[in-house]
Protein backbone atom coordinates (compact mmCIF):
# COMPACT_ATOMS: atom_id res chain seq x y z
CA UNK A 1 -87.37 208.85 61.54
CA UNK A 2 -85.08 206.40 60.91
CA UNK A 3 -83.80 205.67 64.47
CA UNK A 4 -83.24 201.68 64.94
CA UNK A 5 -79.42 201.78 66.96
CA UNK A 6 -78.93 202.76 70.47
CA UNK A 7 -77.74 206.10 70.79
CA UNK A 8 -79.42 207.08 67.55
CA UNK A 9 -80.54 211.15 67.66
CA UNK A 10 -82.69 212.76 65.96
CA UNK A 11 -81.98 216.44 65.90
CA UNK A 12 -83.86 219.73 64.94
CA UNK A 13 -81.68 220.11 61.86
CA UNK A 14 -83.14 216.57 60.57
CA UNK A 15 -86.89 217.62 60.96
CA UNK A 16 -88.68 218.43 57.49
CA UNK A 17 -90.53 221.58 58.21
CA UNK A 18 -94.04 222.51 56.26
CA UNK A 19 -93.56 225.30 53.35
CA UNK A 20 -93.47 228.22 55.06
CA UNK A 21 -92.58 227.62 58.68
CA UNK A 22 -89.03 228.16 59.65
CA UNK A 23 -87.05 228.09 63.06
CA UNK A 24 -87.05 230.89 65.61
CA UNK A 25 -83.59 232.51 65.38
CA UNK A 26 -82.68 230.85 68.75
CA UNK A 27 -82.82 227.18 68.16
CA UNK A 28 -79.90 225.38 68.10
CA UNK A 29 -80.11 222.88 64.94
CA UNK A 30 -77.86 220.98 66.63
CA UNK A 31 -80.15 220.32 69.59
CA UNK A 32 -81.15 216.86 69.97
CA UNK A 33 -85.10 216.25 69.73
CA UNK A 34 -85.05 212.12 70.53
CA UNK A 35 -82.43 209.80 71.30
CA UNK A 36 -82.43 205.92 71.43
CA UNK A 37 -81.30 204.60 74.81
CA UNK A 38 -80.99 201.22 76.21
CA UNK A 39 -82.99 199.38 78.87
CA UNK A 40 -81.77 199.33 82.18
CA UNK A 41 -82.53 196.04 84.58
CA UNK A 42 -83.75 197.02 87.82
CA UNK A 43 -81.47 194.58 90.02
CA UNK A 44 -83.00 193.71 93.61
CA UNK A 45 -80.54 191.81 95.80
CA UNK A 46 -82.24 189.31 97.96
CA UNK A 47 -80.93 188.54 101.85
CA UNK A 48 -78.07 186.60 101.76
CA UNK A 49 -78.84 183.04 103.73
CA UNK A 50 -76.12 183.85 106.82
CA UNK A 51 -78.43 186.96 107.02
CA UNK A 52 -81.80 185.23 107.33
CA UNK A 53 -80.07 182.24 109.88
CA UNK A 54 -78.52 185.46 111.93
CA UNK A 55 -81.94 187.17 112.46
CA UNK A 56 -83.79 183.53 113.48
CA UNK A 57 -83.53 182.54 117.16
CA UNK A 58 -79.96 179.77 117.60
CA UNK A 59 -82.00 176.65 118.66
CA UNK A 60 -79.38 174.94 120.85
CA UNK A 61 -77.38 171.99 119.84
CA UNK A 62 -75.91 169.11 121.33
CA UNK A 63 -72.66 167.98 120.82
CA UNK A 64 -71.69 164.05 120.64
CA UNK A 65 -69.85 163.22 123.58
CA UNK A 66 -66.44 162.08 123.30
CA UNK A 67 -65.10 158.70 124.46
């Protein structure tokens, strides 16, 4: 087929037909059969760490006394 870029078509005027078969009056030669895309990355955000310390109990704190 030749495809090897992204974005590379193949379209139904660039299939070789057997002897004696031909294309129904109706299809468009123009009409892409295949096309080459690129791979998406499925990003998956994780919590962000003020999230996580907002959703744990506060454990209470002392503060250092002054003086």
């Amino acid at each position: 087929s030749g495809l090897a870029e992204v974005d590379a078509a193949l379209r139904v005027r660039d299939v070789v037909l057997p002897e004696g078969v031909s294309l129904a009056a109706h299809v468009d030669p123009d009409e892409v059969v295949v096309k080459i895309a690129a791979l998406r990355a499925v990003v998956v955000e994780e919590a962000a760490p003020a999230a996580v310390e907002a959703e744990a109990p506060a454990a209470e704190t002392e503060e250092p006394e002054q003086g």
